[in-house]
Protein backbone atom coordinates (compact mmCIF):
# COMPACT_ATOMS: atom_id res chain seq x y z
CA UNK A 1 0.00 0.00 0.00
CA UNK A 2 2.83 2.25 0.72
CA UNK A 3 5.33 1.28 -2.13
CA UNK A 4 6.25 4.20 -4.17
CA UNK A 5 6.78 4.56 -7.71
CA UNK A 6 10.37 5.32 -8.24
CA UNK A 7 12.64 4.86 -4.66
CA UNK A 8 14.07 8.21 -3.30
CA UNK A 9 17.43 6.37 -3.45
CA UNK A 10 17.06 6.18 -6.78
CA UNK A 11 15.72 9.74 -7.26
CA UNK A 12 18.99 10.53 -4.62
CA UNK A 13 21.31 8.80 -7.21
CA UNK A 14 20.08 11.19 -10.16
CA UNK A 15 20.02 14.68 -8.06
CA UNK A 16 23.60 13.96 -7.21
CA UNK A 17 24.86 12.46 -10.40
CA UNK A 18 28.06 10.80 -7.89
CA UNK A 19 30.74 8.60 -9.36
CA UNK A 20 30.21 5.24 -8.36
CA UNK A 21 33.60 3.84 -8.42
CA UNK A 22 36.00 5.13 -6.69
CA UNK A 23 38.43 5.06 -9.47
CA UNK A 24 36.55 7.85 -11.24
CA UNK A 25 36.67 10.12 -8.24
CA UNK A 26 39.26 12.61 -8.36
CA UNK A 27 42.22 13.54 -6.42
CA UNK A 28 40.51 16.99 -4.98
CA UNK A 29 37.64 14.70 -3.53
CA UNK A 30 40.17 12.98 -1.26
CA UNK A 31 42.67 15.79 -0.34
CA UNK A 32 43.84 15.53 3.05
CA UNK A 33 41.22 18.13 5.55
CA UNK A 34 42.81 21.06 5.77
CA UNK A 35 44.02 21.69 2.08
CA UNK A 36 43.09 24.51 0.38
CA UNK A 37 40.12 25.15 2.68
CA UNK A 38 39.13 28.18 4.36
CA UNK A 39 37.52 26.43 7.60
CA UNK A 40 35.63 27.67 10.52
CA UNK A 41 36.76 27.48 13.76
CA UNK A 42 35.63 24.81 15.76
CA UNK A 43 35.11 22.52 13.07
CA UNK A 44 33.86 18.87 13.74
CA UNK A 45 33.14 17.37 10.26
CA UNK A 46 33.61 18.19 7.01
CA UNK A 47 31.26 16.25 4.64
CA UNK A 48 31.80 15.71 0.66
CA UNK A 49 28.98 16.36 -1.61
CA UNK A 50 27.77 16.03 -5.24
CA UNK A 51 24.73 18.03 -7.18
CA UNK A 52 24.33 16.67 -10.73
CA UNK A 53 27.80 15.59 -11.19
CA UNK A 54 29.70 18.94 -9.29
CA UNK A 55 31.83 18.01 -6.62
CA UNK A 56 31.30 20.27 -2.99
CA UNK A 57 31.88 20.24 0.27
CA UNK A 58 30.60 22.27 4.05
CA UNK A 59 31.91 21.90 7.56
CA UNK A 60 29.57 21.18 10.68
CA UNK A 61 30.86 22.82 13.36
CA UNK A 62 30.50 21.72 17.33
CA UNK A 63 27.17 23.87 17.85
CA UNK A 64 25.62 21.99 14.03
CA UNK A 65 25.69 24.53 12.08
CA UNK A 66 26.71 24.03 8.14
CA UNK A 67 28.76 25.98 6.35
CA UNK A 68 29.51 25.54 2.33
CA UNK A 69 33.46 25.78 1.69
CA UNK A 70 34.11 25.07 -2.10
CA UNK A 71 32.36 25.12 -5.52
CA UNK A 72 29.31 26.39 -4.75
CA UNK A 73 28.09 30.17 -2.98
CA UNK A 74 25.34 30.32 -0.68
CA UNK A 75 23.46 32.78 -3.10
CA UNK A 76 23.49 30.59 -6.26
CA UNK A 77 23.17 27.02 -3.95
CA UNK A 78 19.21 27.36 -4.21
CA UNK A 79 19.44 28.11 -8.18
CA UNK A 80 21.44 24.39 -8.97
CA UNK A 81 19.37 22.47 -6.66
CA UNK A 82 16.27 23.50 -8.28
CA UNK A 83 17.69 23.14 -11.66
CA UNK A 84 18.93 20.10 -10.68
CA UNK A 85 15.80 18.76 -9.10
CA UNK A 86 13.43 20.35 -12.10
CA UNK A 87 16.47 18.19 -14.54
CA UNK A 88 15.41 14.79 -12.66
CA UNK A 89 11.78 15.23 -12.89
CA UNK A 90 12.08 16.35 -16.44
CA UNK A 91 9.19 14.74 -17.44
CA UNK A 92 6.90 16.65 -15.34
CA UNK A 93 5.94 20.00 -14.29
CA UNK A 94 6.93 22.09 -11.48
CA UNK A 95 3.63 22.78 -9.31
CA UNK A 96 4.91 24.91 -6.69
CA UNK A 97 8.24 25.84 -5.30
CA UNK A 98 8.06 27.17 -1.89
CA UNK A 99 10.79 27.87 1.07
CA UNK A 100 9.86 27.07 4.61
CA UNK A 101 11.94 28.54 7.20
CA UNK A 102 9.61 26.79 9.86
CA UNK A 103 8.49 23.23 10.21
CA UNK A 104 4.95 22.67 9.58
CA UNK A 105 2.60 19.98 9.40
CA UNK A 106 4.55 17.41 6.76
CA UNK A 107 7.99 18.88 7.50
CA UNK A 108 8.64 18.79 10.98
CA UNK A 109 11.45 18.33 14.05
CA UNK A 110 10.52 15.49 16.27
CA UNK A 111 10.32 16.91 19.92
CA UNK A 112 12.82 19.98 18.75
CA UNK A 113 15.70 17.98 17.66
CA UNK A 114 17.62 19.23 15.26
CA UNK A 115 16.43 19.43 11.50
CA UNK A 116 18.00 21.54 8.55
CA UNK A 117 15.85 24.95 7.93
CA UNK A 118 15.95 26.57 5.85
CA UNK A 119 14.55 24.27 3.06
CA UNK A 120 13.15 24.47 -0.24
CA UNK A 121 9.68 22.36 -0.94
CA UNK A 122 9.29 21.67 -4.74
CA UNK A 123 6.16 20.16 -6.14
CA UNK A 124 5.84 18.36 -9.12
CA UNK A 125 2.54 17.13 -11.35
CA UNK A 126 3.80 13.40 -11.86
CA UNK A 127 1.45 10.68 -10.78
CA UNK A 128 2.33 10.25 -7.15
CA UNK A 129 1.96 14.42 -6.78
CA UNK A 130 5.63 13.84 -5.41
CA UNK A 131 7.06 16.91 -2.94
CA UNK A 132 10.84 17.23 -2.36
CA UNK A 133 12.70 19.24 0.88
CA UNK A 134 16.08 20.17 -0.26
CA UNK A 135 18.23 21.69 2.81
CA UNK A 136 19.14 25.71 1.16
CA UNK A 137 22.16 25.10 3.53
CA UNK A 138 23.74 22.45 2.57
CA UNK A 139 21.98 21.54 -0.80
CA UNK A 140 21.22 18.12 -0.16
CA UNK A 141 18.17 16.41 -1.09
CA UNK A 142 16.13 15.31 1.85
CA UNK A 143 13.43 13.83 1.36
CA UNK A 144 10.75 12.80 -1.14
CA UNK A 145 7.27 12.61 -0.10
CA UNK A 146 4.42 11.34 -2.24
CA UNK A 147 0.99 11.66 -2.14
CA UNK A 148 0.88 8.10 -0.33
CA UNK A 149 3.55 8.95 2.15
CA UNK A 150 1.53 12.01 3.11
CA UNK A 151 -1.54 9.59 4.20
CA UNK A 152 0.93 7.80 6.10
CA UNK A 153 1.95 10.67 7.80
CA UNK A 154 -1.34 11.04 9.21
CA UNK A 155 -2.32 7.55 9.38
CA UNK A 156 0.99 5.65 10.67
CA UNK A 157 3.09 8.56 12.45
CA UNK A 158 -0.06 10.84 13.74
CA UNK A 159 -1.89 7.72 14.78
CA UNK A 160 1.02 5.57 16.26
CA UNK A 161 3.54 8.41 16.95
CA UNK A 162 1.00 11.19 17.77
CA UNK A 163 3.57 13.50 15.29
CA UNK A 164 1.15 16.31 15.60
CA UNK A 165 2.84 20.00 16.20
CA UNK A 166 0.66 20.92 19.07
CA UNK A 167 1.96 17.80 20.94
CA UNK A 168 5.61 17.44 20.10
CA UNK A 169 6.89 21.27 20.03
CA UNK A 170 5.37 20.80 23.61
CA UNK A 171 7.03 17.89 25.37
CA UNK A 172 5.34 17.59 28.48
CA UNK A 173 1.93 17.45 26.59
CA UNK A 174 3.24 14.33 24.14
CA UNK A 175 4.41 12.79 27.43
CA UNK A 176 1.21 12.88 29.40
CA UNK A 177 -0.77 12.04 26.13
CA UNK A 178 1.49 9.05 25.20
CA UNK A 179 1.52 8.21 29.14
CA UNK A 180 -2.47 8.53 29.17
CA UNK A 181 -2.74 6.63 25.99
CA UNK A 182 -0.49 3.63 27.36
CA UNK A 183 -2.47 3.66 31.30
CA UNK A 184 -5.91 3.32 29.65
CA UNK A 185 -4.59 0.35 27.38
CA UNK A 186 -3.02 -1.18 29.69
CA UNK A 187 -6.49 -1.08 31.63
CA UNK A 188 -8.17 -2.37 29.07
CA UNK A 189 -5.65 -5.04 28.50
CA UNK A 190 -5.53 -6.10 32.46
CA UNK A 191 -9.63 -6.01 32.43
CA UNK A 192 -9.70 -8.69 29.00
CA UNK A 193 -7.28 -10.94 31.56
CA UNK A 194 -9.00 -10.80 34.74
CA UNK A 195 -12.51 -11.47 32.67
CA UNK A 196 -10.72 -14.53 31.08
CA UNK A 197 -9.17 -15.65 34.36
CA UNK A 198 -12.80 -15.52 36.38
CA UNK A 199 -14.18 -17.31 33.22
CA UNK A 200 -12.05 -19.95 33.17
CA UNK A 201 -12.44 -20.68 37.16
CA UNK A 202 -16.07 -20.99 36.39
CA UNK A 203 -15.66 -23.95 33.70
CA UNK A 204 -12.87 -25.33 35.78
CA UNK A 205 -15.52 -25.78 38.82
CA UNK A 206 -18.24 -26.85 36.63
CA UNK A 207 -16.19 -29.81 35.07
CA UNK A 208 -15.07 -30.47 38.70
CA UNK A 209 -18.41 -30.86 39.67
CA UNK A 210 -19.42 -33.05 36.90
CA UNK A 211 -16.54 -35.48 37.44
CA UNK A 212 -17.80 -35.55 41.66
C-alpha cells in the first residue's frame, strides 16, 4: 500500500549524479582536511557532496551549524538544486516551489531535535503528486514525499507516533498524552485478563463438579 513509484534512493542517485567507483573520483575529492580550505573554527566534520555531477563540500561545526566551503556560494546554492531537481523530474511540471523557514505539518522536528531549515519544498505534477525538501544550507536532497507517504503521515506517524505539532513542540503534553494513551490500554488489556481468568475458574468448577 505504501510502495512508491520510483525509490528516493534512486531519485537521490540522479540529483547527485556521484561517481560510483571510486576510481573515477578525483584527487581533490580525497585531499587531506585542511588543504586549500578556508575552515571555521571549531570545526567537527567536514562532509563531501555532489549536485548533478559537481563536486562540494561544508563543515559542521560543534554547535551543528553548516557551512559551504568550495564550488558552490550560498546565493546561487538554491538556483542548482532547483535546476537540478526540475532536470530529474524532467518529465513533469513544477507545481509549486516554496521555502519554509519553519516546520509545519509534513515537515517537521521530532520533539525539537535538530532538522535543517531553511529548506526548499518543490512540487511536481507526476502521478504520485511527489514533494521534495532540499536543505538551502547544505543543498542536499532530503526527502521525497508522495501523495501516499503524506496519508501515512497522518495515518501511521499521527496515529502511532501522535507527530502532531501541538503535541511534540510541547514535550510535556506528548508525554502525558502518550503516558495517558499507554495507562488506559493497559487497563483495558488487564480487564480482558481478569474477565478470562474468572471465566475460566467458572468452567474449571463446573467440570469439577461433573466429574464428583
Amino acid at each position: 500500500m505504501f510502495d512508491d513509484e520510483v525509490p528516493f534512493s534512486a531519485r537521490l542517485a540522479e540529483y547527485k549524479g556521484a561517481p560510483t567507483v571510486r576510481e573515477n573520483l578525483t584527487d581533490e575529492v580525497f585531499a587531506s582536511p585542511g588543504r586549500n580550505l578556508d575552515l571555521p573554527p571549531d570545526t567537527r566534520e567536514l562532509v563531501w557532496q555532489w549536485i548533478g555531477g559537481s563536486t562540494y563540500s561544508y563543515a559542521v561545526t560543534g554547535d551543528g551549524q553548516r557551512q559551504l566551503l568550495t564550488s558552490f556560494k550560498q546565493d546561487c546554492l538554491e538556483d542548482t538544486a532547483l535546476a537540478e531537481i526540475q532536470q530529474v523530474m524532467a518529465s513533469h511540471k513544477t507545481v509549486s516551489i516554496e521555502k519554509l523557514t519553519d516546520y509545519d505539518l509534513y515537515y517537521y522536528s521530532h520533539h525539537k531535535r535538530w532538522r535543517a531549515l531553511p529548506v526548499l519544498r518543490v512540487r511536481f505534477d507526476d502521478a504520485n503528486a511527489t514533494w521534495y525538501h532540499i536543505d538551502l544550507t547544505t543543498g542536499e536532497l532530503i526527502n521525497q514525499l508522495t501523495e501516499t507517504g503524506r496519508a501515512r503521515r497522518w495515518l501511521y506517524n499521527g496515529l502511532h507516533s501522535l507527530d502532531f505539532r501541538f503535541l511534540i513542540d510541547n514535550r510535556p503534553a506528548w508525554d502525558l498524552a502518550v503516558i495517558g494513551l499507554c495507562s488506559a490500554g493497559f487497563l483495558f488489556s488487564s480487564t480482558a485478563v481478569v474477565v478470562s481468568w474468572r471465566r475460566l475458574i467458572r468452567v474449571r468448577k463446573r467440570q469439577r463438579a461433573k466429574q464428583s
